[in-house]
PDB file of N, CA and C in Angstrom:
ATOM      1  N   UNK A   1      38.836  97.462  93.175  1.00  0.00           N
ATOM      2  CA  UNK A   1      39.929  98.355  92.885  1.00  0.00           C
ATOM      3  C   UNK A   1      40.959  98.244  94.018  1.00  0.00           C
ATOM      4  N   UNK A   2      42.042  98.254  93.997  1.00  0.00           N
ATOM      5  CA  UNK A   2      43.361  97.853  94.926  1.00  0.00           C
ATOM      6  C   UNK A   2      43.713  99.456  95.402  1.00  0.00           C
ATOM      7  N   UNK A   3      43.829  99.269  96.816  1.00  0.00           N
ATOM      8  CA  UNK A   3      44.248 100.271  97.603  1.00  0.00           C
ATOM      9  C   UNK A   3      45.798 100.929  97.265  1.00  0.00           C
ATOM     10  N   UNK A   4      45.812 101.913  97.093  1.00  0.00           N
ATOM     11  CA  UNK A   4      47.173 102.918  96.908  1.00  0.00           C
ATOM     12  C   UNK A   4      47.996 103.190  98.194  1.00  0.00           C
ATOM     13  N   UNK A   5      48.947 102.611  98.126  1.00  0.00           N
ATOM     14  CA  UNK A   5      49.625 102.393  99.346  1.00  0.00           C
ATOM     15  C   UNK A   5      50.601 103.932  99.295  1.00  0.00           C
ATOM     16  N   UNK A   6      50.522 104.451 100.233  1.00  0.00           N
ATOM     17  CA  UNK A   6      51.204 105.452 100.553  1.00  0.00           C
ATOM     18  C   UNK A   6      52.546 105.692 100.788  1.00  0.00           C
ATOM     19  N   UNK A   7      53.742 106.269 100.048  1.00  0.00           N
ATOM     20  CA  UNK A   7      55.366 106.012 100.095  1.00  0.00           C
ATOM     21  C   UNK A   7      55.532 107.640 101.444  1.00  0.00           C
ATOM     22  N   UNK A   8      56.811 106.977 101.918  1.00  0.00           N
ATOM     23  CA  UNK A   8      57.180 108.312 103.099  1.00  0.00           C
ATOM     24  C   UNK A   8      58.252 108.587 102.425  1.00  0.00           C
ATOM     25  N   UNK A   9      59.028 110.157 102.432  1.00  0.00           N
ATOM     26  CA  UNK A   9      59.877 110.768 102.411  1.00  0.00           C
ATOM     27  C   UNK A   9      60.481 111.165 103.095  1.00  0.00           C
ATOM     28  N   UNK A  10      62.211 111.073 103.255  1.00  0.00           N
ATOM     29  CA  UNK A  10      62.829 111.364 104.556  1.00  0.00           C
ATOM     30  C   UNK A  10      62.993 113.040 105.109  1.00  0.00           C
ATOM     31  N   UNK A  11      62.271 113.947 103.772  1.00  0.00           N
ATOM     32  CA  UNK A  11      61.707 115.326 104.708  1.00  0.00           C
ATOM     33  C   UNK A  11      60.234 115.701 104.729  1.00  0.00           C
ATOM     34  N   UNK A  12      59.492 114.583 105.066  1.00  0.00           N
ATOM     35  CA  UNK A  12      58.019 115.034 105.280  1.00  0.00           C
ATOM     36  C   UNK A  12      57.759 114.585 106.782  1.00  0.00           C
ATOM     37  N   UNK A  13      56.963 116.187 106.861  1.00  0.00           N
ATOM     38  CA  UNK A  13      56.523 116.173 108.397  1.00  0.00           C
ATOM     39  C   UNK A  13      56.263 115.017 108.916  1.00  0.00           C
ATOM     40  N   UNK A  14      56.272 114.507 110.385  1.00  0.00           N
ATOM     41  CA  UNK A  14      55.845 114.051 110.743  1.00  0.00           C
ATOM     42  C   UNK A  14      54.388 114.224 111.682  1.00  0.00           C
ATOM     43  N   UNK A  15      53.209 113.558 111.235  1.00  0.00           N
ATOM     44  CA  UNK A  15      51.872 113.566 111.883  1.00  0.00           C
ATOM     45  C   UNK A  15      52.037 113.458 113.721  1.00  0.00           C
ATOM     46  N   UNK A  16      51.166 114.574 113.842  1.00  0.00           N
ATOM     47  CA  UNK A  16      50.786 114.724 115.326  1.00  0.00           C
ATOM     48  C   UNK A  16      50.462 113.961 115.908  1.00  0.00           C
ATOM     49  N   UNK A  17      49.714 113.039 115.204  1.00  0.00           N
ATOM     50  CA  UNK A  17      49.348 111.797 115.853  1.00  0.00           C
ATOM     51  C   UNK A  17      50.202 110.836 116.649  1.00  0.00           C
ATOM     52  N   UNK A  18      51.813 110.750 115.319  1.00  0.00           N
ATOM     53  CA  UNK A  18      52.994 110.250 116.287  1.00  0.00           C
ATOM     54  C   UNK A  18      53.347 110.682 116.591  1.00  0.00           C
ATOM     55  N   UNK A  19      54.125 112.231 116.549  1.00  0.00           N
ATOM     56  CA  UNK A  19      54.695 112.415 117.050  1.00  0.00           C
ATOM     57  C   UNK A  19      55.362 112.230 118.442  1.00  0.00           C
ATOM     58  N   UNK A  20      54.172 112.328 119.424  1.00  0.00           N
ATOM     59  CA  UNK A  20      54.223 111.817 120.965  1.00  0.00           C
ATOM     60  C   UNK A  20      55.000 110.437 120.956  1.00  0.00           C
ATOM     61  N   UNK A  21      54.924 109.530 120.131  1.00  0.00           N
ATOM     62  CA  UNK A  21      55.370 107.954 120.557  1.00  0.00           C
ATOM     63  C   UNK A  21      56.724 108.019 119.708  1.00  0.00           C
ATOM     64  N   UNK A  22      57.101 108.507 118.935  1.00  0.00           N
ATOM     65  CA  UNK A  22      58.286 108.737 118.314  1.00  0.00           C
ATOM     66  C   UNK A  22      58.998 109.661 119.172  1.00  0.00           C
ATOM     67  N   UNK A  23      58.538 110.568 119.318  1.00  0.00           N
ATOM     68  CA  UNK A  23      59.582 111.358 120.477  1.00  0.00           C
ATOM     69  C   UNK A  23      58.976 112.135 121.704  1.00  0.00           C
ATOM     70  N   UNK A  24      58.983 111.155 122.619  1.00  0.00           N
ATOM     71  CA  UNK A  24      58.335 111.705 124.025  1.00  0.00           C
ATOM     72  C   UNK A  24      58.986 113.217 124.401  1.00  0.00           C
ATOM     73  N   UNK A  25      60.274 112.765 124.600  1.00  0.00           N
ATOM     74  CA  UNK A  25      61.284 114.178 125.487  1.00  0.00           C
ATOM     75  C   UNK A  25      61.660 114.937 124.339  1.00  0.00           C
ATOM     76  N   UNK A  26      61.166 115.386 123.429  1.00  0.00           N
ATOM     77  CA  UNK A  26      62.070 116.354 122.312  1.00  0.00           C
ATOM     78  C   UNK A  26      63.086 117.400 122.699  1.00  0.00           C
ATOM     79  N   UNK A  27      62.935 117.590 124.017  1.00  0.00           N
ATOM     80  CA  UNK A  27      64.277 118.802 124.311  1.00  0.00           C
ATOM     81  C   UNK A  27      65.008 117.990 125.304  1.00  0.00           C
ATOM     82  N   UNK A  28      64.760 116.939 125.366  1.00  0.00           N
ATOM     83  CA  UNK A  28      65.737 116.158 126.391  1.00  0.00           C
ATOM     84  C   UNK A  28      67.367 116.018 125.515  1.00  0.00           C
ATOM     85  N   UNK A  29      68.430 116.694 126.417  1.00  0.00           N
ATOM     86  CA  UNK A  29      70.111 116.564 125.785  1.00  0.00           C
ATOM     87  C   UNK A  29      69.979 118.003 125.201  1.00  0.00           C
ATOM     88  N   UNK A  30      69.220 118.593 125.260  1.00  0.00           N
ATOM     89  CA  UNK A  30      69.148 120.277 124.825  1.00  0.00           C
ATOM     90  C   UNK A  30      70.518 121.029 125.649  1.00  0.00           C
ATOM     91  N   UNK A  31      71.593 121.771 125.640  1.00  0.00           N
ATOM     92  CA  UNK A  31      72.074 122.540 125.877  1.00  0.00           C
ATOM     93  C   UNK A  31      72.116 123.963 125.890  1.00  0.00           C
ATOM     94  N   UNK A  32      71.059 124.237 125.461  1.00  0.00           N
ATOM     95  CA  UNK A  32      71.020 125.441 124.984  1.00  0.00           C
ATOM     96  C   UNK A  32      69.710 125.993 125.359  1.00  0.00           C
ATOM     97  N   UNK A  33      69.456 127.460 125.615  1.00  0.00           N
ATOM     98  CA  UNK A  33      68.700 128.069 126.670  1.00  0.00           C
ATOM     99  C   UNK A  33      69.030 129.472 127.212  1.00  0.00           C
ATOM    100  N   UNK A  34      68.192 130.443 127.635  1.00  0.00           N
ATOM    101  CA  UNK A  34      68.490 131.474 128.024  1.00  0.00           C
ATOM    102  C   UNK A  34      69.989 131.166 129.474  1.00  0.00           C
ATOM    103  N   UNK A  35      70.602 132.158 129.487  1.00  0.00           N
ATOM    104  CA  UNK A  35      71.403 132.093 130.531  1.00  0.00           C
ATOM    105  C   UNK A  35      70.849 132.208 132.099  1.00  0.00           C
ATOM    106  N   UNK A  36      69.365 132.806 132.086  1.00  0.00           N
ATOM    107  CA  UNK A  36      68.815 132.501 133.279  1.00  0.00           C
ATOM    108  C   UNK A  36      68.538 130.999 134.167  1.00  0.00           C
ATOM    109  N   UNK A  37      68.413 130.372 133.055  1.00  0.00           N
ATOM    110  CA  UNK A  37      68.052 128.823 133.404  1.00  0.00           C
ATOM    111  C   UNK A  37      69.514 128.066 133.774  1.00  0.00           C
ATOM    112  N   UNK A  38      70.948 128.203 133.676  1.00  0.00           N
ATOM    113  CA  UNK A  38      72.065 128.200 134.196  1.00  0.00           C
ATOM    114  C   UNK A  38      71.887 128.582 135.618  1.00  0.00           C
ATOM    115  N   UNK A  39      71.576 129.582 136.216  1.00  0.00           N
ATOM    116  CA  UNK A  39      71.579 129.957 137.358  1.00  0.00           C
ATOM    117  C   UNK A  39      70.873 129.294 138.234  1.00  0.00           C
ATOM    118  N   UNK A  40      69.899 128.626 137.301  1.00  0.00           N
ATOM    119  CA  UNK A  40      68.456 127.769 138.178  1.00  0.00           C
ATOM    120  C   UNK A  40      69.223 126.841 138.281  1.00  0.00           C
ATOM    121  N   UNK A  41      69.848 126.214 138.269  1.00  0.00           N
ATOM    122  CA  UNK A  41      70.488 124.504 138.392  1.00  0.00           C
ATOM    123  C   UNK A  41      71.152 124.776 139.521  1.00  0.00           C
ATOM    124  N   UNK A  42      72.172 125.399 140.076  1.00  0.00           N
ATOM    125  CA  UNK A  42      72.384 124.949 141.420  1.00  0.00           C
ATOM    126  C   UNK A  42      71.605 126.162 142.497  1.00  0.00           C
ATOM    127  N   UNK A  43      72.290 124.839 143.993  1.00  0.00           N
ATOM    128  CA  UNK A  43      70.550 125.765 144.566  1.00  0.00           C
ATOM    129  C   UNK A  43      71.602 126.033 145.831  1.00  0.00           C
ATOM    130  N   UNK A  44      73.329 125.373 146.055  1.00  0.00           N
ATOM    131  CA  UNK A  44      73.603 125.576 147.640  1.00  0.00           C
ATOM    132  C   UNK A  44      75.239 125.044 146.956  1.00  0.00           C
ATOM    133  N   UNK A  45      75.666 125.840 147.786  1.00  0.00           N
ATOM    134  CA  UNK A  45      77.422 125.633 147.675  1.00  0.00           C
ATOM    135  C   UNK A  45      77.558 123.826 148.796  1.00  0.00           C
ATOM    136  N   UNK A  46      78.829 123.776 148.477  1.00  0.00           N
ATOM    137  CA  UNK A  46      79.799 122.556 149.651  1.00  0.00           C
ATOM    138  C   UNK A  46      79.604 123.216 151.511  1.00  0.00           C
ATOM    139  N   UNK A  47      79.429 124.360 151.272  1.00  0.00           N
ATOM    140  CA  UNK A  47      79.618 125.006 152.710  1.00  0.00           C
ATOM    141  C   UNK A  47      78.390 124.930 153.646  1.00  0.00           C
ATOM    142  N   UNK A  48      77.150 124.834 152.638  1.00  0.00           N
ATOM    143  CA  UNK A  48      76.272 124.915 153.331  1.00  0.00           C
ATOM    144  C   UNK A  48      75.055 124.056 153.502  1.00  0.00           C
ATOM    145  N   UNK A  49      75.809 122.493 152.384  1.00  0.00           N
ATOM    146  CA  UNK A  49      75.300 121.628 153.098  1.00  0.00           C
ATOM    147  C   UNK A  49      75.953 120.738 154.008  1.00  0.00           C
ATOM    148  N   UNK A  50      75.451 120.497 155.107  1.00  0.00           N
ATOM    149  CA  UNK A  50      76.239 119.705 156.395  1.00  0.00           C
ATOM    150  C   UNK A  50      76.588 118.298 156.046  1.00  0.00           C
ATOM    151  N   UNK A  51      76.193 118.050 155.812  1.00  0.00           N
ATOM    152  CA  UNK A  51      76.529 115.979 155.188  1.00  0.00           C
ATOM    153  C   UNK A  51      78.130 116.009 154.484  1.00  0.00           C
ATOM    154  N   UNK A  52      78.229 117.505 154.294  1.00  0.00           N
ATOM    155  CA  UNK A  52      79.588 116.910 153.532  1.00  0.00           C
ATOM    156  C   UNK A  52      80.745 117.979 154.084  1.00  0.00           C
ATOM    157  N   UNK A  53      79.941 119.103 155.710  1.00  0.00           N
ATOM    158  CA  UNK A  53      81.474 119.276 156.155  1.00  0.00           C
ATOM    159  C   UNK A  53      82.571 118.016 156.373  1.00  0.00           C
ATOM    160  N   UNK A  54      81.945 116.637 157.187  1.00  0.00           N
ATOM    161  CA  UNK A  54      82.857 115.670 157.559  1.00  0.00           C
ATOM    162  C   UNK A  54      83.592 115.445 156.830  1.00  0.00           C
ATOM    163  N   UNK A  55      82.971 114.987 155.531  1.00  0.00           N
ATOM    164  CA  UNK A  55      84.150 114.410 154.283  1.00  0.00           C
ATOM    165  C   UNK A  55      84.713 115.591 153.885  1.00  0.00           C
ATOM    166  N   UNK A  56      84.836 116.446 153.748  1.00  0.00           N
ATOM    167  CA  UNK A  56      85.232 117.961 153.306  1.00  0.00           C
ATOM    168  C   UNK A  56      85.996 118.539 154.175  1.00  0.00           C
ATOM    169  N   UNK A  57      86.538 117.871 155.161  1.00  0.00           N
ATOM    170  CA  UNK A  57      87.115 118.567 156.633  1.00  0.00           C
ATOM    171  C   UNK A  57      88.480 119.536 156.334  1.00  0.00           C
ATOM    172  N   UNK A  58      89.179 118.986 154.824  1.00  0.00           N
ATOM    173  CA  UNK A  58      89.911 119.387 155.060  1.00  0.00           C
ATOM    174  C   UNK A  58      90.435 120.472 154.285  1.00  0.00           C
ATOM    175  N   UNK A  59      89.526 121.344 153.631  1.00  0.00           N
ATOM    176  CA  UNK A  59      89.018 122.646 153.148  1.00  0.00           C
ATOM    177  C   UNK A  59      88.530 123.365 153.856  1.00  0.00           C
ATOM    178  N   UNK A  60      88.958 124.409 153.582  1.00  0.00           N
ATOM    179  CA  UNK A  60      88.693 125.914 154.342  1.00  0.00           C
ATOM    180  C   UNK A  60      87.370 126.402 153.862  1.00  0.00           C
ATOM    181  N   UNK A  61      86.499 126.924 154.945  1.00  0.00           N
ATOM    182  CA  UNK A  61      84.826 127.903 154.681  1.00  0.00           C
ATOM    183  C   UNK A  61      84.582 128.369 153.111  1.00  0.00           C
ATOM    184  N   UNK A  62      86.054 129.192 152.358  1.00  0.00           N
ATOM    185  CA  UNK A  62      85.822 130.041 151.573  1.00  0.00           C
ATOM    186  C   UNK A  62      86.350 129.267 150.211  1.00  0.00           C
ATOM    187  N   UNK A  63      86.598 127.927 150.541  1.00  0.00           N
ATOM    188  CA  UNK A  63      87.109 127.146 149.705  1.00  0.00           C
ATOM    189  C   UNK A  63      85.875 126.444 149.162  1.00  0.00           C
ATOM    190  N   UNK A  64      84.764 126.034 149.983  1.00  0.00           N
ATOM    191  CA  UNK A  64      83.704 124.953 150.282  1.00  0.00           C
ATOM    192  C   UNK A  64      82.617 126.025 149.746  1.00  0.00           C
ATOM    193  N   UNK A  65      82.687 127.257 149.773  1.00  0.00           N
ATOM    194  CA  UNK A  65      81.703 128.109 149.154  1.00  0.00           C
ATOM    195  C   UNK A  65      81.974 128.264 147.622  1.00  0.00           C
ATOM    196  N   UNK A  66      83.199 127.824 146.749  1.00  0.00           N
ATOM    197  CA  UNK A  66      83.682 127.575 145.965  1.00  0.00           C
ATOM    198  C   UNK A  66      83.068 126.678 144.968  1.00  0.00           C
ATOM    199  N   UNK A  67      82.401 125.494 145.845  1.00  0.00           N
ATOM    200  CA  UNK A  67      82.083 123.893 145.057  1.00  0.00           C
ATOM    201  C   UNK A  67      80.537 124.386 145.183  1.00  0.00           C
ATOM    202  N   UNK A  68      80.069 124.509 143.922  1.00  0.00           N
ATOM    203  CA  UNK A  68      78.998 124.850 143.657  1.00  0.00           C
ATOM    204  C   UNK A  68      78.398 123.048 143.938  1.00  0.00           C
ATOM    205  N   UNK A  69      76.697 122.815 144.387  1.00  0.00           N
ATOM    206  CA  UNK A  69      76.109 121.855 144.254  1.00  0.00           C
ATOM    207  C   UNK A  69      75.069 122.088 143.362  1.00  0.00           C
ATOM    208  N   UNK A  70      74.496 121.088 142.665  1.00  0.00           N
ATOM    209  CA  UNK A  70      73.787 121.157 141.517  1.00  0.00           C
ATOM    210  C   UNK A  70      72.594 120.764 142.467  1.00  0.00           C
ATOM    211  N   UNK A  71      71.150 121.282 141.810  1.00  0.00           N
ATOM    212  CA  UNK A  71      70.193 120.921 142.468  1.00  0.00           C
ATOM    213  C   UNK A  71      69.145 119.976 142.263  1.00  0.00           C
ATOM    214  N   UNK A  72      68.920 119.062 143.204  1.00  0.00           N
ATOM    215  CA  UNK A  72      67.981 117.790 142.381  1.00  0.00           C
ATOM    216  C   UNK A  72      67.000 118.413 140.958  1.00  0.00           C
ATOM    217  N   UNK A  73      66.914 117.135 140.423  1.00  0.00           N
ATOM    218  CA  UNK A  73      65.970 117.228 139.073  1.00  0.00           C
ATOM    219  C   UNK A  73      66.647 117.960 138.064  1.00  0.00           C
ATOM    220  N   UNK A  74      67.576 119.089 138.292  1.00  0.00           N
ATOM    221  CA  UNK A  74      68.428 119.810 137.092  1.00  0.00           C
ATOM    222  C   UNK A  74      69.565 118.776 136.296  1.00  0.00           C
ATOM    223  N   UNK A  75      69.279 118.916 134.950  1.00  0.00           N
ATOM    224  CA  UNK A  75      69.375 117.867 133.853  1.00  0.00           C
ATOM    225  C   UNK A  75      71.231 118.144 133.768  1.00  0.00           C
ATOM    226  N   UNK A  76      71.795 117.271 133.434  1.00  0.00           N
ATOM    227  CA  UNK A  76      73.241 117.183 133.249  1.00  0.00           C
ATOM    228  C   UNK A  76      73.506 117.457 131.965  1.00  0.00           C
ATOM    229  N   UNK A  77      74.600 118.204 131.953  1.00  0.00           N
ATOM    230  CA  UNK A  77      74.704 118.564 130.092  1.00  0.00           C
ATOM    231  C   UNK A  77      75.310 117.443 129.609  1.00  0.00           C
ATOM    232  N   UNK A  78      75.436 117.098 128.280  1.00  0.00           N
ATOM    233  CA  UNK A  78      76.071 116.167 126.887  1.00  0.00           C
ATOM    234  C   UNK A  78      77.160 116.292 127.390  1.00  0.00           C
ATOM    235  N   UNK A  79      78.195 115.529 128.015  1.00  0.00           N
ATOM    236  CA  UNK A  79      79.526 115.266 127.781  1.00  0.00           C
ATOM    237  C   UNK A  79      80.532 115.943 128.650  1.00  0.00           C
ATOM    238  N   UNK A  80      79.738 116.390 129.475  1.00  0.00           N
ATOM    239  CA  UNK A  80      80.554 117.193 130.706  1.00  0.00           C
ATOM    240  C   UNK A  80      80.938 116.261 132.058  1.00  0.00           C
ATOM    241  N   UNK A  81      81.684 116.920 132.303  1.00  0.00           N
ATOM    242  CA  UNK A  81      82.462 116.073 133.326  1.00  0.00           C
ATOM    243  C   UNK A  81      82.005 116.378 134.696  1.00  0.00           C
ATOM    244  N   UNK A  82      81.655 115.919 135.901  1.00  0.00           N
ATOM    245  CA  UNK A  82      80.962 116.089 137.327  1.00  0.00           C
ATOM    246  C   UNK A  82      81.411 114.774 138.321  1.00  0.00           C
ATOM    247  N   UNK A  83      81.308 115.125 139.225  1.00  0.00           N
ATOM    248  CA  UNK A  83      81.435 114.391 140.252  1.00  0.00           C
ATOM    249  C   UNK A  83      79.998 114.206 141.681  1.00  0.00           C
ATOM    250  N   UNK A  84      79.616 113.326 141.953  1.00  0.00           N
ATOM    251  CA  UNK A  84      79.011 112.868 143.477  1.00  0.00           C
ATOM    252  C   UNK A  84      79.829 112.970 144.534  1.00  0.00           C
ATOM    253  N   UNK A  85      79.314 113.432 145.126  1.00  0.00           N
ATOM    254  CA  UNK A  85      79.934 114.036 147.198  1.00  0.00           C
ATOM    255  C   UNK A  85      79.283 113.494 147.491  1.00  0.00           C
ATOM    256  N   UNK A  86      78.228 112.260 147.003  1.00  0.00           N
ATOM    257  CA  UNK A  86      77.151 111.529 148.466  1.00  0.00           C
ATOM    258  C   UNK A  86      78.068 110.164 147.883  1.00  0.00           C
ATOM    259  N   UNK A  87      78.524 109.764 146.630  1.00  0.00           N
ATOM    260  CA  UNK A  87      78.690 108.748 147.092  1.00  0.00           C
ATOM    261  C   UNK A  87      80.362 108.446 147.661  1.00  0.00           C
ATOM    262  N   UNK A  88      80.559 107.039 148.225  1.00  0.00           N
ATOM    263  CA  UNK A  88      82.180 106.737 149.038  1.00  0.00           C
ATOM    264  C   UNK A  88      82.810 106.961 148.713  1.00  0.00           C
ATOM    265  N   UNK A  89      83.567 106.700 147.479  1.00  0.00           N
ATOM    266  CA  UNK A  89      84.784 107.083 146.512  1.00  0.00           C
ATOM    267  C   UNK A  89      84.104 107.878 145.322  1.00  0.00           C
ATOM    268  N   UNK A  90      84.811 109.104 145.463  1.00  0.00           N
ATOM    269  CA  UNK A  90      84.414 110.548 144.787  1.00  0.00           C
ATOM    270  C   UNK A  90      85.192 109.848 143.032  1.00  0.00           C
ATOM    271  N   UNK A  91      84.577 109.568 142.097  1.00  0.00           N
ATOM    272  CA  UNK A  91      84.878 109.239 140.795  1.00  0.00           C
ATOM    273  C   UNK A  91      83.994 110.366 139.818  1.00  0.00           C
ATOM    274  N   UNK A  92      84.925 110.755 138.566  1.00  0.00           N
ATOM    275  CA  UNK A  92      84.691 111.419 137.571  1.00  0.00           C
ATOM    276  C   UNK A  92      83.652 110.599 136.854  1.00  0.00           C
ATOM    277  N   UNK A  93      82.431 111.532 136.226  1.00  0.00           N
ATOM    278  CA  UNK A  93      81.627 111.002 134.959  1.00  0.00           C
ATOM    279  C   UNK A  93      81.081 111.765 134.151  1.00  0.00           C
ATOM    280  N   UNK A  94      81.204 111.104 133.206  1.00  0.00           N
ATOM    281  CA  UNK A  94      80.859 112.394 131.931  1.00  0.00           C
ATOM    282  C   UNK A  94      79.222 111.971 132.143  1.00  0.00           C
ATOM    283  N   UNK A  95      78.483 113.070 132.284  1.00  0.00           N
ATOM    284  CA  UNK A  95      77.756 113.463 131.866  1.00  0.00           C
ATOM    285  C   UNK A  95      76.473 113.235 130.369  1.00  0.00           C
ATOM    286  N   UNK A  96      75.509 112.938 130.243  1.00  0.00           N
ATOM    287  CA  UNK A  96      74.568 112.576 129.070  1.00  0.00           C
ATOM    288  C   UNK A  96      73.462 113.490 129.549  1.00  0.00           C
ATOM    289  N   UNK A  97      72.699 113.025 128.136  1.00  0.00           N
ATOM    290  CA  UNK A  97      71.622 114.269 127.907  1.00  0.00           C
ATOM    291  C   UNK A  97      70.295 113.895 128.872  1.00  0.00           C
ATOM    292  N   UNK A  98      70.527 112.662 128.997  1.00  0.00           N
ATOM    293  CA  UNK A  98      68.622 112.376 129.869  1.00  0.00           C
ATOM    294  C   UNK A  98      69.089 112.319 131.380  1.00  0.00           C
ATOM    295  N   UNK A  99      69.989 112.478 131.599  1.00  0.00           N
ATOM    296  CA  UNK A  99      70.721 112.232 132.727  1.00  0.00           C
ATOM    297  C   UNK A  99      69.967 113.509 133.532  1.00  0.00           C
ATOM    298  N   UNK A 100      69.722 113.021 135.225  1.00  0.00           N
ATOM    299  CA  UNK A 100      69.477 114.042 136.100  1.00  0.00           C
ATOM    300  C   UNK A 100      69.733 114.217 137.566  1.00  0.00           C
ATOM    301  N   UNK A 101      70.063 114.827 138.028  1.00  0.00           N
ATOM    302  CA  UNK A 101      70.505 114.776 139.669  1.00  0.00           C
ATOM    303  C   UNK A 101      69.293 114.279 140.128  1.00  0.00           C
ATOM    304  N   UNK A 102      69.437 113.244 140.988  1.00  0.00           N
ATOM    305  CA  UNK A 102      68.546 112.147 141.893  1.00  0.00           C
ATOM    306  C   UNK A 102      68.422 113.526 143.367  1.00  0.00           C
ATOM    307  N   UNK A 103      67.626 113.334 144.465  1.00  0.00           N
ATOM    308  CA  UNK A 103      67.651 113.611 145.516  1.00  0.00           C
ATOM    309  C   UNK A 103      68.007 112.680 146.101  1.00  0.00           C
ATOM    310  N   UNK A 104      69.230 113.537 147.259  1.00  0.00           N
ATOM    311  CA  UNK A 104      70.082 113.021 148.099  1.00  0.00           C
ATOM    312  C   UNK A 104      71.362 113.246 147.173  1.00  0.00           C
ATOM    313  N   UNK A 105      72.022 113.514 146.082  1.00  0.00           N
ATOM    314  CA  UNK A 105      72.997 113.520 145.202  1.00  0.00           C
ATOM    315  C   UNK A 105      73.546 114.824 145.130  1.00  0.00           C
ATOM    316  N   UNK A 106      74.774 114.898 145.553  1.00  0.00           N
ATOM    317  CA  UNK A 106      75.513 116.470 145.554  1.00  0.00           C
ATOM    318  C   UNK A 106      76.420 116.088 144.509  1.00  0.00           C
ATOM    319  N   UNK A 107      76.041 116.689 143.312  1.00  0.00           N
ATOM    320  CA  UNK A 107      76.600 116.527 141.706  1.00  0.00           C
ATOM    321  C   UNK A 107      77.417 117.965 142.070  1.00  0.00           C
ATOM    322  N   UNK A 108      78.531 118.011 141.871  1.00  0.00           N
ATOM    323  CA  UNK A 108      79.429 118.830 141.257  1.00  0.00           C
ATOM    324  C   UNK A 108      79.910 119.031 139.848  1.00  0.00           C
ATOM    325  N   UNK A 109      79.773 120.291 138.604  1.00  0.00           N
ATOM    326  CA  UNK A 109      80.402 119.917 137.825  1.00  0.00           C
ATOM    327  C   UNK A 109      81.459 120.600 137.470  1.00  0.00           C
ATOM    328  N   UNK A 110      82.391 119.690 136.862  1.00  0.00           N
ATOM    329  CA  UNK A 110      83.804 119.987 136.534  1.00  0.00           C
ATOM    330  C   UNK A 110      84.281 121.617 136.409  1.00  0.00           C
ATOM    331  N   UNK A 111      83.262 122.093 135.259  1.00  0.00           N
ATOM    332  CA  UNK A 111      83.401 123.184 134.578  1.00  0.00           C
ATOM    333  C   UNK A 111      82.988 124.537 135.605  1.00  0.00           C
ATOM    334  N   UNK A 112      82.411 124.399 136.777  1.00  0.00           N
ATOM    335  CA  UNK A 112      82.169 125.252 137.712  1.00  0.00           C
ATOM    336  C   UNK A 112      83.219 125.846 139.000  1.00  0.00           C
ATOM    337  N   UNK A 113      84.408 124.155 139.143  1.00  0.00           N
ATOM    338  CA  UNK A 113      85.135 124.764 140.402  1.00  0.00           C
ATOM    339  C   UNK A 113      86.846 124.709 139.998  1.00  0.00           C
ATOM    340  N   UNK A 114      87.410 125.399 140.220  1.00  0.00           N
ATOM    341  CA  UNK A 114      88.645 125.752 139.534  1.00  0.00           C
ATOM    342  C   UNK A 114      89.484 124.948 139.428  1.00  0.00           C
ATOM    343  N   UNK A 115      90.629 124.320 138.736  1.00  0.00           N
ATOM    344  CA  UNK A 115      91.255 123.285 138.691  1.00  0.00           C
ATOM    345  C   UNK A 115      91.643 122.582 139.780  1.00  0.00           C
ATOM    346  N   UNK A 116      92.344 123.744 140.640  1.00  0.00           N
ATOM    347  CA  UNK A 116      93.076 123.227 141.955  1.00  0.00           C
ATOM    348  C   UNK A 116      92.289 122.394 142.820  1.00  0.00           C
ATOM    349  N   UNK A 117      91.131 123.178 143.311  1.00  0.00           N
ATOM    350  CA  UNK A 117      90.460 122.942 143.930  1.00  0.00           C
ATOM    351  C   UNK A 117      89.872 121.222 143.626  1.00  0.00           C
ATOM    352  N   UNK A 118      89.036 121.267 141.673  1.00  0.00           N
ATOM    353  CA  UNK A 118      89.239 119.911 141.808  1.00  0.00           C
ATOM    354  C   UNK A 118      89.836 118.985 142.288  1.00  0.00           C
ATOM    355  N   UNK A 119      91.217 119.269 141.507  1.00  0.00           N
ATOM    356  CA  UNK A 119      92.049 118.033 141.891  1.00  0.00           C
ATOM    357  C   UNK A 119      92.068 117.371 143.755  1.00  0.00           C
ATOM    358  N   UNK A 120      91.789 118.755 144.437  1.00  0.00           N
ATOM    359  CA  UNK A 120      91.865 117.957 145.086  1.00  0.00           C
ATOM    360  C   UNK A 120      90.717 117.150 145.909  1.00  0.00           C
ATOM    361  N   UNK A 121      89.455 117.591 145.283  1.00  0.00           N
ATOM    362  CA  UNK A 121      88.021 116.569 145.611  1.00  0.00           C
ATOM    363  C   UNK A 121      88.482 115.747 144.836  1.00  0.00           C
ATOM    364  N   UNK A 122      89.100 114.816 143.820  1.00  0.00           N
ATOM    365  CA  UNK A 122      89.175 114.006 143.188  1.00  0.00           C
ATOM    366  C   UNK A 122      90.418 112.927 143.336  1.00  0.00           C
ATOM    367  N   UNK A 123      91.050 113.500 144.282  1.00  0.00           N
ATOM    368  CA  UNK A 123      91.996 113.199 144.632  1.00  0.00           C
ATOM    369  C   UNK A 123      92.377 111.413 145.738  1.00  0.00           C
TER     370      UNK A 123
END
């Protein structure tokens, strides 16, 4: 007797079994989340880490408490705009979902420090 081959449908569950190998990170590019977990991502302003009074010299204390730093391992949102203070030439990048602040990386993002102020870290 010949084996009955089994047809898939494009809304039937998918088995536990794959699930894991079909989709490792399922909330990886997630935006969305209590507003407490916003607060967890940065951990220290421009002012109060030292590596970047030098390059920063030429902002004022209350200006540098301004530039929020993002804190290693906290995930970058879909399509947002940020900048690096560790690396030489300060360049704009949008942002993706698997994306994450490295240690040693002072990620700034766009949407946190006020226009002026950008322009002129970007400057």
């Amino acid at each position: 007797m010949a084996q009955q081959q089994r047809t898939g449908h494009p809304n039937e569950p998918i088995s536990e079994d794959y699930k894991q190998d079909l989709n490792p990170n399922p909330e990886a590019g997630q935006n969305d989340g209590p507003e407490t977990v916003e607060a967890d991502r940065f951990e220290q302003t421009a002012y109060e880490i030292e590596a970047l009074h030098s390059r920063l010299s030429d902002f004022e204390k209350d200006e540098l408490q301004a530039i929020p730093v993002l804190k290693p391992g906290a995930r970058l949102q879909q399509g947002a705009t940020y900048i690096d203070l560790s690396q030489s030439s300060i360049e704009e990048f949008t942002g993706m979902g698997d994306m994450s602040v490295e240690a040693g990386s002072y990620v700034v993002p766009k949407d946190r420090v006020d226009y002026l102020l950008w322009n002129r870290l970007t400057a």
